[in-house]
PDB file of N, CA and C in Angstrom:
ATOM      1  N   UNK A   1      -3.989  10.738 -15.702  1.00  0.00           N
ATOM      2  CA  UNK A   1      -5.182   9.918 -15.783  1.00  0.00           C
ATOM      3  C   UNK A   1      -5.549   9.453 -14.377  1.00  0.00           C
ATOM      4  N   UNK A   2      -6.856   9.838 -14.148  1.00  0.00           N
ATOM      5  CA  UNK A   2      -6.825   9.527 -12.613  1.00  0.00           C
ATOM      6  C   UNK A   2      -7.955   8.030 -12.267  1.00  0.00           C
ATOM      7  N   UNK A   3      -8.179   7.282 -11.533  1.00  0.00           N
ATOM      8  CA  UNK A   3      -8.637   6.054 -11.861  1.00  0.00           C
ATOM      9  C   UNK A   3      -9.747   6.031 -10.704  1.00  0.00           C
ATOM     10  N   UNK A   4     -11.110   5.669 -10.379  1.00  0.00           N
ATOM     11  CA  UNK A   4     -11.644   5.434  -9.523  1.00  0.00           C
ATOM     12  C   UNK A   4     -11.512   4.384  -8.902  1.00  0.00           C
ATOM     13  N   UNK A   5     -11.461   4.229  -7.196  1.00  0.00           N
ATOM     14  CA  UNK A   5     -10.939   3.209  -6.395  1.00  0.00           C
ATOM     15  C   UNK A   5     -12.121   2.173  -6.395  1.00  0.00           C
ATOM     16  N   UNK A   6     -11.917   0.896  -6.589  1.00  0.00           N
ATOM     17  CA  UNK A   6     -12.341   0.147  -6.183  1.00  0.00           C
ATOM     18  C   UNK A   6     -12.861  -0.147  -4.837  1.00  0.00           C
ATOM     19  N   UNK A   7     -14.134  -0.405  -4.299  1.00  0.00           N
ATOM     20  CA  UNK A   7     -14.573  -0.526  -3.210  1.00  0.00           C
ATOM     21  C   UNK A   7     -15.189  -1.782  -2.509  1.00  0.00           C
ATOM     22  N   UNK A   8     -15.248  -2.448  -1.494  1.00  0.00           N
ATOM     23  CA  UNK A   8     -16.410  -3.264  -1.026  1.00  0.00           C
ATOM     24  C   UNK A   8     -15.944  -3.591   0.440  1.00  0.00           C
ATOM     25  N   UNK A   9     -17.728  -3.295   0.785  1.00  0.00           N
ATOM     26  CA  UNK A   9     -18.027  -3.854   2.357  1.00  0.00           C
ATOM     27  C   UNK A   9     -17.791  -5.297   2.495  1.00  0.00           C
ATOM     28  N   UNK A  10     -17.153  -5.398   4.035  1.00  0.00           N
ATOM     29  CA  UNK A  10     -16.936  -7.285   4.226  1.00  0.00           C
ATOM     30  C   UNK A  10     -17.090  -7.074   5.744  1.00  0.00           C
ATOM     31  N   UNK A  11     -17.642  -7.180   6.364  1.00  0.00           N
ATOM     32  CA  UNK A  11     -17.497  -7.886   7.343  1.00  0.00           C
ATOM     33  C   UNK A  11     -16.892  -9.078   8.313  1.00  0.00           C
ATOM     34  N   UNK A  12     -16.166  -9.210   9.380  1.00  0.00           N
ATOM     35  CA  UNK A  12     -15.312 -10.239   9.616  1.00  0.00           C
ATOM     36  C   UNK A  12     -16.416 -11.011  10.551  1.00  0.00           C
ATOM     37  N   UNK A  13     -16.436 -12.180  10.256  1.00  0.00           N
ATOM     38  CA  UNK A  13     -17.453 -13.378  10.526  1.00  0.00           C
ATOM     39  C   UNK A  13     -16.484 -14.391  11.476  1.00  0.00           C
ATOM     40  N   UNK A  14     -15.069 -14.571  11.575  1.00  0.00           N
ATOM     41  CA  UNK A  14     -14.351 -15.530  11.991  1.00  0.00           C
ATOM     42  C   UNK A  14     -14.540 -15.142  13.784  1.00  0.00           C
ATOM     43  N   UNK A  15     -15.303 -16.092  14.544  1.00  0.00           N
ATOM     44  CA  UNK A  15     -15.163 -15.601  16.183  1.00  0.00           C
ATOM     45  C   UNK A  15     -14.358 -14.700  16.954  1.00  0.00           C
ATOM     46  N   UNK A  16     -13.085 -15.213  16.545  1.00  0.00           N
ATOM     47  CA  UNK A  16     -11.626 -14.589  17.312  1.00  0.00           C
ATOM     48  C   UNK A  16     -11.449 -12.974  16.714  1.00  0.00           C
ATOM     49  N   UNK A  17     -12.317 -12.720  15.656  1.00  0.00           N
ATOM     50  CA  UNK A  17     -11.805 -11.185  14.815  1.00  0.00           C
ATOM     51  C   UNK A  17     -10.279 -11.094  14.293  1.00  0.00           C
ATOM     52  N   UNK A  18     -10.081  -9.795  13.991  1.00  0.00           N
ATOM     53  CA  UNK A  18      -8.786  -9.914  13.400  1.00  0.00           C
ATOM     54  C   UNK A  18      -7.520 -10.043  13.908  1.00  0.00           C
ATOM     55  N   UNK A  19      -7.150 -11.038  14.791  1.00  0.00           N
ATOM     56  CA  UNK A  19      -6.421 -11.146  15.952  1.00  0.00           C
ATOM     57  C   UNK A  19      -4.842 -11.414  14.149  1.00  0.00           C
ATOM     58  N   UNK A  20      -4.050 -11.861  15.555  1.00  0.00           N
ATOM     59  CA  UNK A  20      -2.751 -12.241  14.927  1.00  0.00           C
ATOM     60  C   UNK A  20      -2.428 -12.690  13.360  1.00  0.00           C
ATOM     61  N   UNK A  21      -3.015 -13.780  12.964  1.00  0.00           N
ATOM     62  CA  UNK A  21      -2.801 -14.702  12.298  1.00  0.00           C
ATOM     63  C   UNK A  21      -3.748 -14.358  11.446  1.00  0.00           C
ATOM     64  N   UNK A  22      -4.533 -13.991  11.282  1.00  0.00           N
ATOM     65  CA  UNK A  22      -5.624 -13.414  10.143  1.00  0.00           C
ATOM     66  C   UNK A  22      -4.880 -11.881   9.582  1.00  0.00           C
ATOM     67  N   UNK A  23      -4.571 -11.260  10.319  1.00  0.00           N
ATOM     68  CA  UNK A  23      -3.791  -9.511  10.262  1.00  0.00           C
ATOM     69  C   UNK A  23      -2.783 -10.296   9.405  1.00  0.00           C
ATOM     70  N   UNK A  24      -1.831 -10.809   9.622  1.00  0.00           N
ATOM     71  CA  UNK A  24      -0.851 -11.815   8.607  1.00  0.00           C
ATOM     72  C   UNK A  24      -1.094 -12.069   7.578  1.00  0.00           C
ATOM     73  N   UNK A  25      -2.346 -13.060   7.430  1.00  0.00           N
ATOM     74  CA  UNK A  25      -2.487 -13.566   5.884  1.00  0.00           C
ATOM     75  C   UNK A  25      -3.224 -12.093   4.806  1.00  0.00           C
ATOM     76  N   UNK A  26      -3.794 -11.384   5.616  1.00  0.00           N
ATOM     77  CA  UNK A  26      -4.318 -10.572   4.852  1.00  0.00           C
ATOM     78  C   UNK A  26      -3.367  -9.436   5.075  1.00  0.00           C
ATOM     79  N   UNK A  27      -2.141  -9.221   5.346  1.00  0.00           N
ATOM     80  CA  UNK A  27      -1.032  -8.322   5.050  1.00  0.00           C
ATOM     81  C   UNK A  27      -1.070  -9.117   4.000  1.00  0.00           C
ATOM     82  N   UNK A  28      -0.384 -10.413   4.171  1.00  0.00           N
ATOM     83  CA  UNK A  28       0.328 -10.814   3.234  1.00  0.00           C
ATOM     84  C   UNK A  28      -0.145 -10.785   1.538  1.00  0.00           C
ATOM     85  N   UNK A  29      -1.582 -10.870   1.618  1.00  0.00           N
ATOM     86  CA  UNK A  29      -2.404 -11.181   0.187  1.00  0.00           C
ATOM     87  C   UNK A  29      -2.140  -9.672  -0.006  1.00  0.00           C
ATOM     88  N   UNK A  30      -2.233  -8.741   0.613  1.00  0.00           N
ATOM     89  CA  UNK A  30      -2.247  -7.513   0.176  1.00  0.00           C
ATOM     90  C   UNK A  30      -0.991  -6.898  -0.550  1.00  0.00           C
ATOM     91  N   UNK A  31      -0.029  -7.649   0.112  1.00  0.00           N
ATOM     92  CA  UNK A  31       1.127  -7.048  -0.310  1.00  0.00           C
ATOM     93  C   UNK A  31       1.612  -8.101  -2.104  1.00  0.00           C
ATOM     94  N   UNK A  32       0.935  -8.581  -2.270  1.00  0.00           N
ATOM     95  CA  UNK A  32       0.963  -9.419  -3.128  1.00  0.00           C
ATOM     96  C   UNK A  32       0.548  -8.922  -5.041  1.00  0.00           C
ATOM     97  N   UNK A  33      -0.342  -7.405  -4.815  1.00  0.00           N
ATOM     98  CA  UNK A  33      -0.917  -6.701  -5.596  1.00  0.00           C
ATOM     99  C   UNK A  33      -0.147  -5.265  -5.524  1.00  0.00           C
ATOM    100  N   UNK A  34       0.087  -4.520  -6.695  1.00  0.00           N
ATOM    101  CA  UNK A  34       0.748  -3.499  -6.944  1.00  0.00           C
ATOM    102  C   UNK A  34       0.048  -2.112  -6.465  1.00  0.00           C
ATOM    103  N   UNK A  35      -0.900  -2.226  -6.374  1.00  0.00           N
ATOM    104  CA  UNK A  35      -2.163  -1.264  -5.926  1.00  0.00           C
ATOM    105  C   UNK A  35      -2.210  -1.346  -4.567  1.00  0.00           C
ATOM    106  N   UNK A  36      -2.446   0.805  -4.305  1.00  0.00           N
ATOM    107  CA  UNK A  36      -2.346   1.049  -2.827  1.00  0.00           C
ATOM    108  C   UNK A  36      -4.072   0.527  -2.511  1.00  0.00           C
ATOM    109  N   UNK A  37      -3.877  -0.268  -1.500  1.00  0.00           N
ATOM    110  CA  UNK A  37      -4.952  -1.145  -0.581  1.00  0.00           C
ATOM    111  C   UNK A  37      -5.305  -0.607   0.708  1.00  0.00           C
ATOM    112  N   UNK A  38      -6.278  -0.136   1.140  1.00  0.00           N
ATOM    113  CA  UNK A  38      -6.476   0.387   2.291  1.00  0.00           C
ATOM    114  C   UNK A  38      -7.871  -0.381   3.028  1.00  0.00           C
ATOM    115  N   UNK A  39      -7.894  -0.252   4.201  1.00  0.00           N
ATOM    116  CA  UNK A  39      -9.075  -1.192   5.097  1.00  0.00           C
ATOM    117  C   UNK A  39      -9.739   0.077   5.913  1.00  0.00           C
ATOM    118  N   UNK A  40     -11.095   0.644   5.360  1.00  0.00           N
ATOM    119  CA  UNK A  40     -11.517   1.618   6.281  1.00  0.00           C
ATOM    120  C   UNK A  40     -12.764   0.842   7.525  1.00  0.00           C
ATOM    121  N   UNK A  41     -11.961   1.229   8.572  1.00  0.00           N
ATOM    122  CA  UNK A  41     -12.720   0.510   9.869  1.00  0.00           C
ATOM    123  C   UNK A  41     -13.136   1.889  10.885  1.00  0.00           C
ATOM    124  N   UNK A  42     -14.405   1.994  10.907  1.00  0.00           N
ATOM    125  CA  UNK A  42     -14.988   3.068  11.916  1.00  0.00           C
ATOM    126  C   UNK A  42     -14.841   4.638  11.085  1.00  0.00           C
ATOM    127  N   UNK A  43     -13.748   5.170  11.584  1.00  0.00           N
ATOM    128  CA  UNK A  43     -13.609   6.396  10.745  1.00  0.00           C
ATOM    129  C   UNK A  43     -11.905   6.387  10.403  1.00  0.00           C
ATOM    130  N   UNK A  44     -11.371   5.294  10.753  1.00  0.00           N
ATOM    131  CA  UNK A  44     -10.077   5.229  10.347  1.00  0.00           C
ATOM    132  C   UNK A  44      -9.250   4.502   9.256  1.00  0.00           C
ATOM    133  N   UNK A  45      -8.392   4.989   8.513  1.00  0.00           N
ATOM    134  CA  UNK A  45      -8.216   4.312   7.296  1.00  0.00           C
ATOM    135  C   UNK A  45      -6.884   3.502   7.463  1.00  0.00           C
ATOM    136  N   UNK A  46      -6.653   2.233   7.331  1.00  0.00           N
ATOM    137  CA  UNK A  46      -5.253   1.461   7.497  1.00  0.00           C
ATOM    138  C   UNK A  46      -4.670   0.796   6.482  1.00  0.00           C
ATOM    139  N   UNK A  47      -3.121   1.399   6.235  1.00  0.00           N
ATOM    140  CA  UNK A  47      -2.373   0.655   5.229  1.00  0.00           C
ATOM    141  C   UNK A  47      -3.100  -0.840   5.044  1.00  0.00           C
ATOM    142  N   UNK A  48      -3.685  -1.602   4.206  1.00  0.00           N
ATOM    143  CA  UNK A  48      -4.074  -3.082   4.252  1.00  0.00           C
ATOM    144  C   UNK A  48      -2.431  -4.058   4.114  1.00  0.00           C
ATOM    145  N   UNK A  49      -1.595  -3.458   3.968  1.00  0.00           N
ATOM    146  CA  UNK A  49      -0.038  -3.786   3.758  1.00  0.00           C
ATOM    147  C   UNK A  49       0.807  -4.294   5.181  1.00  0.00           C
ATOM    148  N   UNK A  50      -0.132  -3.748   5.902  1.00  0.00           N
ATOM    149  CA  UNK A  50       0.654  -3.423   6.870  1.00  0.00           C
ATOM    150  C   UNK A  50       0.377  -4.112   8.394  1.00  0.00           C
ATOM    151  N   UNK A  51       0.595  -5.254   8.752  1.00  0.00           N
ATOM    152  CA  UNK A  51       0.389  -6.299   9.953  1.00  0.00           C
ATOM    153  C   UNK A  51      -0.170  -5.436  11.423  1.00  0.00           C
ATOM    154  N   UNK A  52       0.927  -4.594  11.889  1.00  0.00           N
ATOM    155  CA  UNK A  52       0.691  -3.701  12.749  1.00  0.00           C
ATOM    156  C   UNK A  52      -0.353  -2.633  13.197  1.00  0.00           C
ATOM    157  N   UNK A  53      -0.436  -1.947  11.615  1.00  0.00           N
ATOM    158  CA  UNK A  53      -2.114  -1.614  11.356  1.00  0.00           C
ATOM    159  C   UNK A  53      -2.821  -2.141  11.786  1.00  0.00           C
ATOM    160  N   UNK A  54      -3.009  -3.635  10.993  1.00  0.00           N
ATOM    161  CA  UNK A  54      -4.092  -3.955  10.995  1.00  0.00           C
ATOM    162  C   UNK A  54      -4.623  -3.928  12.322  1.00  0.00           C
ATOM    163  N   UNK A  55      -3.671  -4.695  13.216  1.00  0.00           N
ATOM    164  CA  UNK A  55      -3.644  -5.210  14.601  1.00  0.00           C
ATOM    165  C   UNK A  55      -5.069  -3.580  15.039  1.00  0.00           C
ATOM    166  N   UNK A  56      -4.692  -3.074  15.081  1.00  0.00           N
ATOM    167  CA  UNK A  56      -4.535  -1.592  15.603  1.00  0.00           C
ATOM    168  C   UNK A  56      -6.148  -1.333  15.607  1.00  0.00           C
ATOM    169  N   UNK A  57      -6.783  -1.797  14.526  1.00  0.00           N
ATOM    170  CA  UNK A  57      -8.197  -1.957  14.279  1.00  0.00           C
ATOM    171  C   UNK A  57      -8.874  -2.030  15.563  1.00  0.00           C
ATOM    172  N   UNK A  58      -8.688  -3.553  15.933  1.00  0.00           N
ATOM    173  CA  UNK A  58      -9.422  -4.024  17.194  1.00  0.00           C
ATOM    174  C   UNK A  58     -10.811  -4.181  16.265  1.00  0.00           C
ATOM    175  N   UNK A  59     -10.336  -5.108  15.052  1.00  0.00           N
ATOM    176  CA  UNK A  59     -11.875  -5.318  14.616  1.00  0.00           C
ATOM    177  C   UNK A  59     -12.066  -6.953  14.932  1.00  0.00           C
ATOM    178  N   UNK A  60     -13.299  -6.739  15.522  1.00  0.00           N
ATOM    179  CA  UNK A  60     -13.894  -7.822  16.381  1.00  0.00           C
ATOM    180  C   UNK A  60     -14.958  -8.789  15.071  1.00  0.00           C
ATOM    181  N   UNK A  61     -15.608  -9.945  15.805  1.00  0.00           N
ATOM    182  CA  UNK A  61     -16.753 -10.885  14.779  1.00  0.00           C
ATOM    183  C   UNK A  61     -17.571  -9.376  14.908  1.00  0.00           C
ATOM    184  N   UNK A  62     -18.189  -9.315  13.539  1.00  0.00           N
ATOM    185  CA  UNK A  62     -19.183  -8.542  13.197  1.00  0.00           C
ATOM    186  C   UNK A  62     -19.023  -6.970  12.770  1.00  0.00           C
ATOM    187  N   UNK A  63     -17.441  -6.765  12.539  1.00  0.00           N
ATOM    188  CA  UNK A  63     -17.377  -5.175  12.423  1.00  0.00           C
ATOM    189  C   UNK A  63     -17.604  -5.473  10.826  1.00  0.00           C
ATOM    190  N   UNK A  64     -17.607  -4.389  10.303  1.00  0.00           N
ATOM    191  CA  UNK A  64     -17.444  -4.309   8.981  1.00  0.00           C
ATOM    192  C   UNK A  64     -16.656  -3.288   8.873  1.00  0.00           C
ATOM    193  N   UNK A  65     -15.900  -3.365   7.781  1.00  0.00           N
ATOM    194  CA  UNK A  65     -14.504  -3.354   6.886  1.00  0.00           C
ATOM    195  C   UNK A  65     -15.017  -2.944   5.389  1.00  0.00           C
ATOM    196  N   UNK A  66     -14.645  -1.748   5.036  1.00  0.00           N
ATOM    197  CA  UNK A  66     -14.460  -1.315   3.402  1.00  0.00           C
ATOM    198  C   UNK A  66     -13.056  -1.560   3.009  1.00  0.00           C
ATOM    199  N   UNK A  67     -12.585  -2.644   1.913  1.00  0.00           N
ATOM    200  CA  UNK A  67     -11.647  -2.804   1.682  1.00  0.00           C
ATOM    201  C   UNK A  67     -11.553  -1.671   0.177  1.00  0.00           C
ATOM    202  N   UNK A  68     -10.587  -0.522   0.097  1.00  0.00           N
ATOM    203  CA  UNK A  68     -10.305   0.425  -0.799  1.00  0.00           C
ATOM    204  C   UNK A  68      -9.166   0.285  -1.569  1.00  0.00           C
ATOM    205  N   UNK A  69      -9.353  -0.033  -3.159  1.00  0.00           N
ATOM    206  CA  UNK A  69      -8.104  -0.290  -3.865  1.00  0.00           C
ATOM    207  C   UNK A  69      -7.889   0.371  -4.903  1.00  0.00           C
ATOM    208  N   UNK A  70      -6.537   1.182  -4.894  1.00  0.00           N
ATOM    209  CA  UNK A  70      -6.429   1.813  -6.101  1.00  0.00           C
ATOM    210  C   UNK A  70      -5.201   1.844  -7.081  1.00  0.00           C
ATOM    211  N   UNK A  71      -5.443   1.130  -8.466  1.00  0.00           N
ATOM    212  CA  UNK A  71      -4.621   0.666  -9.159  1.00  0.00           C
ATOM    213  C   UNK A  71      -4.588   0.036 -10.409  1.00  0.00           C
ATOM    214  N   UNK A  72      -3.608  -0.780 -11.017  1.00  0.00           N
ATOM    215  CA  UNK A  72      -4.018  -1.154 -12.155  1.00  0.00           C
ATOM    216  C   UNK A  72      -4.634  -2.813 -11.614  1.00  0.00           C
ATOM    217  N   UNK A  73      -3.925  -3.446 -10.457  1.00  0.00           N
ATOM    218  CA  UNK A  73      -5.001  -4.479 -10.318  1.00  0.00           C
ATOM    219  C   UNK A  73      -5.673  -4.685  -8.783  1.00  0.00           C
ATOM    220  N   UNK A  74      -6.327  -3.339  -9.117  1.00  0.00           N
ATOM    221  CA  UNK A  74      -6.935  -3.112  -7.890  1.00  0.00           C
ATOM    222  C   UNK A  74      -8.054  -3.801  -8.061  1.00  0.00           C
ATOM    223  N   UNK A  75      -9.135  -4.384  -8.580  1.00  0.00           N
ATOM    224  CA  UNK A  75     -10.220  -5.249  -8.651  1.00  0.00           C
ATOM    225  C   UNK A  75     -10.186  -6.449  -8.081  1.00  0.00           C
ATOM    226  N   UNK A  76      -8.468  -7.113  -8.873  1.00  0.00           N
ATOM    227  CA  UNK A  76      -8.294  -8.455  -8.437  1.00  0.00           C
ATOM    228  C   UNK A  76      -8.098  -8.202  -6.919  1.00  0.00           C
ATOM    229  N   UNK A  77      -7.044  -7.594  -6.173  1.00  0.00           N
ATOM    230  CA  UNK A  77      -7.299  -6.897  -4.922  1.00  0.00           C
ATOM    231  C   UNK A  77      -8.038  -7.113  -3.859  1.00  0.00           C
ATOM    232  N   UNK A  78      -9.382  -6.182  -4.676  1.00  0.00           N
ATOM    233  CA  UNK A  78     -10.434  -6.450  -3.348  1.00  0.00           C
ATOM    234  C   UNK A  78     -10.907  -7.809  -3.484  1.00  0.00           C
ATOM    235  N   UNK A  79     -10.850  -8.333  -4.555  1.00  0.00           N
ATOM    236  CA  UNK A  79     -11.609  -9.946  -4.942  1.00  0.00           C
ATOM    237  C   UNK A  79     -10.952 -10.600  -4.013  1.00  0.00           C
ATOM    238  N   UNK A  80      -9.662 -10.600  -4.225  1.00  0.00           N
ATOM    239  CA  UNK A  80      -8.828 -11.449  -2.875  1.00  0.00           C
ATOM    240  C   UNK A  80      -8.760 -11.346  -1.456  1.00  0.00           C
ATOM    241  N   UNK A  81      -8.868 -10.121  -1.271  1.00  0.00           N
ATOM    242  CA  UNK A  81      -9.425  -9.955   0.546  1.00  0.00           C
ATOM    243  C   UNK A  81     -10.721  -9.852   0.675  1.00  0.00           C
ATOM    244  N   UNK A  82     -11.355  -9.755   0.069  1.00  0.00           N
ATOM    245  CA  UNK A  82     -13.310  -9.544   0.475  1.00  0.00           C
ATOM    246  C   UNK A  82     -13.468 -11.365   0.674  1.00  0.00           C
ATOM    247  N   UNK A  83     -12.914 -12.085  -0.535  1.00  0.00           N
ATOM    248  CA  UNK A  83     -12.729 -13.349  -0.304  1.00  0.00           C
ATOM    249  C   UNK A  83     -12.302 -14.149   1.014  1.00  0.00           C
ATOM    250  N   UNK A  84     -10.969 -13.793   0.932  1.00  0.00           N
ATOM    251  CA  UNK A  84     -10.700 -14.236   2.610  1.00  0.00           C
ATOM    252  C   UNK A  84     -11.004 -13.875   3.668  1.00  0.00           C
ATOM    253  N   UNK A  85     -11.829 -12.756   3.823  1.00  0.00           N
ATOM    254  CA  UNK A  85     -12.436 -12.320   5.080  1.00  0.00           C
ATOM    255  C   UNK A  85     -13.174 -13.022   5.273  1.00  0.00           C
ATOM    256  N   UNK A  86     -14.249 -12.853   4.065  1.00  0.00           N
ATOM    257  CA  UNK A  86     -15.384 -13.769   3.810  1.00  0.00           C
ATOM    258  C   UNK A  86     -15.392 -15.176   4.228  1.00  0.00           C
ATOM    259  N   UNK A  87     -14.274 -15.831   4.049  1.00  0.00           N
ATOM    260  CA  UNK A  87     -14.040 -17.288   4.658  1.00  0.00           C
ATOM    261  C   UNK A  87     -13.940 -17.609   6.023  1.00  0.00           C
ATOM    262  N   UNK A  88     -13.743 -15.989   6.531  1.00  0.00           N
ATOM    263  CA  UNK A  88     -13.549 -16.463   8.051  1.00  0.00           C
ATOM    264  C   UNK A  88     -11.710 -16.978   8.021  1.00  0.00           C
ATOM    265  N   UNK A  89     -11.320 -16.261   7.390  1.00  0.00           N
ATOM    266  CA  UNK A  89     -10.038 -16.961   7.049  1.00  0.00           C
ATOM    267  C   UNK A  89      -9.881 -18.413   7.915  1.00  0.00           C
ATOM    268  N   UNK A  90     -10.661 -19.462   7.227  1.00  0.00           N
ATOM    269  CA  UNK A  90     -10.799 -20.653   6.986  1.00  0.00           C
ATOM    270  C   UNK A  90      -9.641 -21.577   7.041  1.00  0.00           C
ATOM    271  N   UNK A  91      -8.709 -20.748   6.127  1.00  0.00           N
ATOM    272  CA  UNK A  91      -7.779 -21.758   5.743  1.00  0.00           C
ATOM    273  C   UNK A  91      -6.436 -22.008   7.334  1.00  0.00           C
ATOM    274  N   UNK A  92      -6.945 -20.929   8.503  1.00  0.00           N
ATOM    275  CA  UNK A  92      -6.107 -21.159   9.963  1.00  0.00           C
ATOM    276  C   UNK A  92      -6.862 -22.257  10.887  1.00  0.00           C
ATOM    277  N   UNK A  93      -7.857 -22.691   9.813  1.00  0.00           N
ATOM    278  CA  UNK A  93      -8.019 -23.677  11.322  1.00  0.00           C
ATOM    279  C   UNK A  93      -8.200 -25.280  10.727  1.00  0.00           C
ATOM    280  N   UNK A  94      -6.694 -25.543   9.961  1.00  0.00           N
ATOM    281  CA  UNK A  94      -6.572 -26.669  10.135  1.00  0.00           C
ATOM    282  C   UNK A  94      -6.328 -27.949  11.118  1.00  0.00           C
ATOM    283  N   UNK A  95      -7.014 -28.637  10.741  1.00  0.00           N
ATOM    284  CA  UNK A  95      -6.729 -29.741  11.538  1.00  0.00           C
ATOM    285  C   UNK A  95      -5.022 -30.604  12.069  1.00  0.00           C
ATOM    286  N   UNK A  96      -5.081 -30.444  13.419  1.00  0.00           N
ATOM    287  CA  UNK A  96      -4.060 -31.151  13.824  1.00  0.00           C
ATOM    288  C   UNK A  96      -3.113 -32.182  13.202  1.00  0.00           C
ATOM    289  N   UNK A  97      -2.120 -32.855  13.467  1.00  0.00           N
ATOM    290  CA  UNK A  97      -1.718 -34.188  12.620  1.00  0.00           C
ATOM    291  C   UNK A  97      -2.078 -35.400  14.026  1.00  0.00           C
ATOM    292  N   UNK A  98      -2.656 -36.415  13.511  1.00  0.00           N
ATOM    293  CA  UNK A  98      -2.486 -36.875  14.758  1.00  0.00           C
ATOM    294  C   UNK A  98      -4.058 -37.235  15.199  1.00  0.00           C
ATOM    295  N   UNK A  99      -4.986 -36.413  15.200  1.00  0.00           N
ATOM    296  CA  UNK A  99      -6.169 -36.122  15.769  1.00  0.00           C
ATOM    297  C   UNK A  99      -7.747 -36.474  15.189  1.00  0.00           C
TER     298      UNK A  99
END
């Protein structure tokens, strides 16, 4: 039984692009789903699993990103990284203690 992949364009909106700490949380959400996850950037396709990958991108504010998922919860998947891209992964720029 063969399954069609789930797809969607996102664009990264956060200034800094996909530096360190964003490549992290979105390994991490990825690895979180049973379904192979892939990030197609330019003409190249990258494990979404995979920190080092990601790095590898060099995707800057304004590239856009097809996040590709294929699986049994491949929907929830892209919902969860199209999401946090979408935020600008938001949730790294908390506020200091103190400040």
């Amino acid at each position: 039984m063969s399954t069609t992949p789930v797809t969607r364009a996102v664009v990264i909106v956060n200034p800094h692009g996909l530096h360190a700490r964003p490549a992290e949380r979105l390994a991490r959400t990825a690895m979180q789903y049973k379904s192979r996850i892939e990030v197609l950037c330019r003409n190249e396709r990258i494990d979404a699993k995979s920190i080092l990958l990601l790095l590898t991108m060099g995707a800057t504010k304004g590239t856009e990103l097809i996040i590709e998922a294929d699986g049994e919860d491949a929907e929830q998947a892209v919902d969860a990284l199209a999401k946090l891209i979408d935020s600008g992964f938001v949730e790294e720029h908390k506020p200091a203690q103190g400040k």
